[in-house]
C-alpha atoms as a PDB file:
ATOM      1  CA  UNK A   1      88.398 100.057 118.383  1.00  0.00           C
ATOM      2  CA  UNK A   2      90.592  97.636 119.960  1.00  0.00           C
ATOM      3  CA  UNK A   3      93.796  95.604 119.136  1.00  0.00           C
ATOM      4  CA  UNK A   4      92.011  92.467 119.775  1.00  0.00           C
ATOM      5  CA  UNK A   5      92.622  89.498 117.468  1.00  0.00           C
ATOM      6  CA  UNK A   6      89.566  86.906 117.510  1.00  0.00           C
ATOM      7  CA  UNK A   7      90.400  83.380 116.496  1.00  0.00           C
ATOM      8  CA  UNK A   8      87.078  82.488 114.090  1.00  0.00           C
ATOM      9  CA  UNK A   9      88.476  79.090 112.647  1.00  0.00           C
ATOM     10  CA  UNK A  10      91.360  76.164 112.680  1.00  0.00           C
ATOM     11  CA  UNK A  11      91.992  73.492 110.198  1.00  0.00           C
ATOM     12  CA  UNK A  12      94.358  71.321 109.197  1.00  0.00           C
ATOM     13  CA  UNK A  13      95.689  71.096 105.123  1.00  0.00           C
ATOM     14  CA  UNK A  14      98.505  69.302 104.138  1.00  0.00           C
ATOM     15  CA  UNK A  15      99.869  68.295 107.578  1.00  0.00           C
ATOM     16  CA  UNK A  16      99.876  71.786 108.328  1.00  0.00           C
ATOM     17  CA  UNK A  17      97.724  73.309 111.148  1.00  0.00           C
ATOM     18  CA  UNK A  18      95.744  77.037 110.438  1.00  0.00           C
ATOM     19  CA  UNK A  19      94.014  79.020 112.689  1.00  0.00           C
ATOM     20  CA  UNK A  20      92.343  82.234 111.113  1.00  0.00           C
ATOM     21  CA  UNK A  21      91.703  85.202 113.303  1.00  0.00           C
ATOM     22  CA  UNK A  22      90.460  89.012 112.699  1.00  0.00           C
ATOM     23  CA  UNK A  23      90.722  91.913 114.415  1.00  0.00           C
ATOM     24  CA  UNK A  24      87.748  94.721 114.326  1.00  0.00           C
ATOM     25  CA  UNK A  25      89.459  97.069 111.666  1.00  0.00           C
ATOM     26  CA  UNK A  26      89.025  94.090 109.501  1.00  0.00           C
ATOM     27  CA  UNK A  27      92.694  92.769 109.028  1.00  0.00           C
ATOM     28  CA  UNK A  28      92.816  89.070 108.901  1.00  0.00           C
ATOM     29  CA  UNK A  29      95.510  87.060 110.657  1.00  0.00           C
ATOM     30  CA  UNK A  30      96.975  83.523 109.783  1.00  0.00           C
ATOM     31  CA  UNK A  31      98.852  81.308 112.276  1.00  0.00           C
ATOM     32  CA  UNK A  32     100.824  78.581 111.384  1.00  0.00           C
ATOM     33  CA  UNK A  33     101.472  75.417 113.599  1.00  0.00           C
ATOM     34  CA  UNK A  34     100.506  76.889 116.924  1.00  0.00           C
ATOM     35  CA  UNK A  35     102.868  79.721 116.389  1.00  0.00           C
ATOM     36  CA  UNK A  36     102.648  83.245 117.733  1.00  0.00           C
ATOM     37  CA  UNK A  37     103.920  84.942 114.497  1.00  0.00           C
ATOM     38  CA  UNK A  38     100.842  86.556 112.621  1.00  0.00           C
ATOM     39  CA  UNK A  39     100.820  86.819 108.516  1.00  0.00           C
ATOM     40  CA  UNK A  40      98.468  89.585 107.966  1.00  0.00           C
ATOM     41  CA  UNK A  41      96.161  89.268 104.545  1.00  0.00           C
ATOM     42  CA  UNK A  42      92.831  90.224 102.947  1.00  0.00           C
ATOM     43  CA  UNK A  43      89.375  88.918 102.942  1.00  0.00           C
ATOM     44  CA  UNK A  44      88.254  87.955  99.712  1.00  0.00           C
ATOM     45  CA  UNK A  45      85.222  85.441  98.785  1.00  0.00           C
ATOM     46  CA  UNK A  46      86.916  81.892  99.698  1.00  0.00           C
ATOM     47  CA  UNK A  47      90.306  82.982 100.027  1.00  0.00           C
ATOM     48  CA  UNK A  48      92.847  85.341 102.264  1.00  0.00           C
ATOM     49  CA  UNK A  49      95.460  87.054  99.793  1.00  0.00           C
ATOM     50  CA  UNK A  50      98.347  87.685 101.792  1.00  0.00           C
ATOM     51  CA  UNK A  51     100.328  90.353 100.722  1.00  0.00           C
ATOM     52  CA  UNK A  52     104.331  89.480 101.879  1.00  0.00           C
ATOM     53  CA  UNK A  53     103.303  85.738 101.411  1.00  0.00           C
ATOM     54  CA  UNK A  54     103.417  83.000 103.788  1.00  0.00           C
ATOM     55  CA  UNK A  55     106.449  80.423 103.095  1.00  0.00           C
ATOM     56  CA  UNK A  56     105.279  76.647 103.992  1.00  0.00           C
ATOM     57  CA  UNK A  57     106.973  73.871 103.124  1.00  0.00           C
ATOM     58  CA  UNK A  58     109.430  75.651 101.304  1.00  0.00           C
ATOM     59  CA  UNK A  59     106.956  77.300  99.334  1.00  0.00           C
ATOM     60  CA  UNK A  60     106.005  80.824  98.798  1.00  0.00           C
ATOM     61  CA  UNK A  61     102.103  81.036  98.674  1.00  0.00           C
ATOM     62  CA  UNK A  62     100.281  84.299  98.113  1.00  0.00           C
ATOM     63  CA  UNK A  63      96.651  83.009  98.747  1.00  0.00           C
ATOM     64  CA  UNK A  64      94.996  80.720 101.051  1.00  0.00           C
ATOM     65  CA  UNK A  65      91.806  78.912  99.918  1.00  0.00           C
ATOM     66  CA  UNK A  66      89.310  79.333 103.048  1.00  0.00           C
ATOM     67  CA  UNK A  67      85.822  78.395 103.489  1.00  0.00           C
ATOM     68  CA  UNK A  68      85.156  80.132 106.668  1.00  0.00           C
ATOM     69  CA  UNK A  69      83.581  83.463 105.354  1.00  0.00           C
ATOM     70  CA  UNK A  70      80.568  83.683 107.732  1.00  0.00           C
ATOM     71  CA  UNK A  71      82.953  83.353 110.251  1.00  0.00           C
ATOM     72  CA  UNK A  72      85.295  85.684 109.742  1.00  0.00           C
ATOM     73  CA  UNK A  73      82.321  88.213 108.707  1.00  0.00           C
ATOM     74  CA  UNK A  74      80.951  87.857 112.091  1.00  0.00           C
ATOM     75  CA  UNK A  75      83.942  87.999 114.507  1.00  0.00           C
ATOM     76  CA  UNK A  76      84.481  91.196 112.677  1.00  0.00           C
ATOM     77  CA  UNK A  77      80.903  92.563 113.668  1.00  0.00           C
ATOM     78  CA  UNK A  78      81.453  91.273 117.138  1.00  0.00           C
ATOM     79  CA  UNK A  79      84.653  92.646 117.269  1.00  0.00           C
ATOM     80  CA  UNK A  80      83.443  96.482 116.371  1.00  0.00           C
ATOM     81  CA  UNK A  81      80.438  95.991 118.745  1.00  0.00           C
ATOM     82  CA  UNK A  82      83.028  96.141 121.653  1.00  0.00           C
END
């Protein structure tokens, strides 16, 4: 398998901007505001729990509310087709 991360959505909540990646071993990624930095969490149905948390806005959140599950699903499949 590869080290690949595969962007497989972006939004914007709260005047905030998202982009969601996974990598083929299934980890999930979150980027905040165009930044490089990646918070690593888990898939769950509508959500990414993220373990060490993700501080925005001065605020410590533990999940993110998602409703990109067929996406991330499938970059994952592509991703271990490689």
């Amino acid at each position: 398998m590869n080290d690949e991360v595969k962007i497989v959505n972006e939004f914007d909540r709260d005047g905030h901007h998202f982009k969601i990646g996974v990598s083929a071993d299934g980890q999930v990624s979150i980027y905040l505001d165009n930044g490089t930095k990646a918070y690593h969490g888990y898939h769950f149905p509508s959500m990414i729990q993220i373990p060490k948390g993700l501080e925005i806005d001065g605020k410590m959140i533990l999940q993110l509310p998602i409703d990109c599950d067929a996406a991330i699903d499938q970059g994952i499949r592509e991703l271990k087709q490689k």
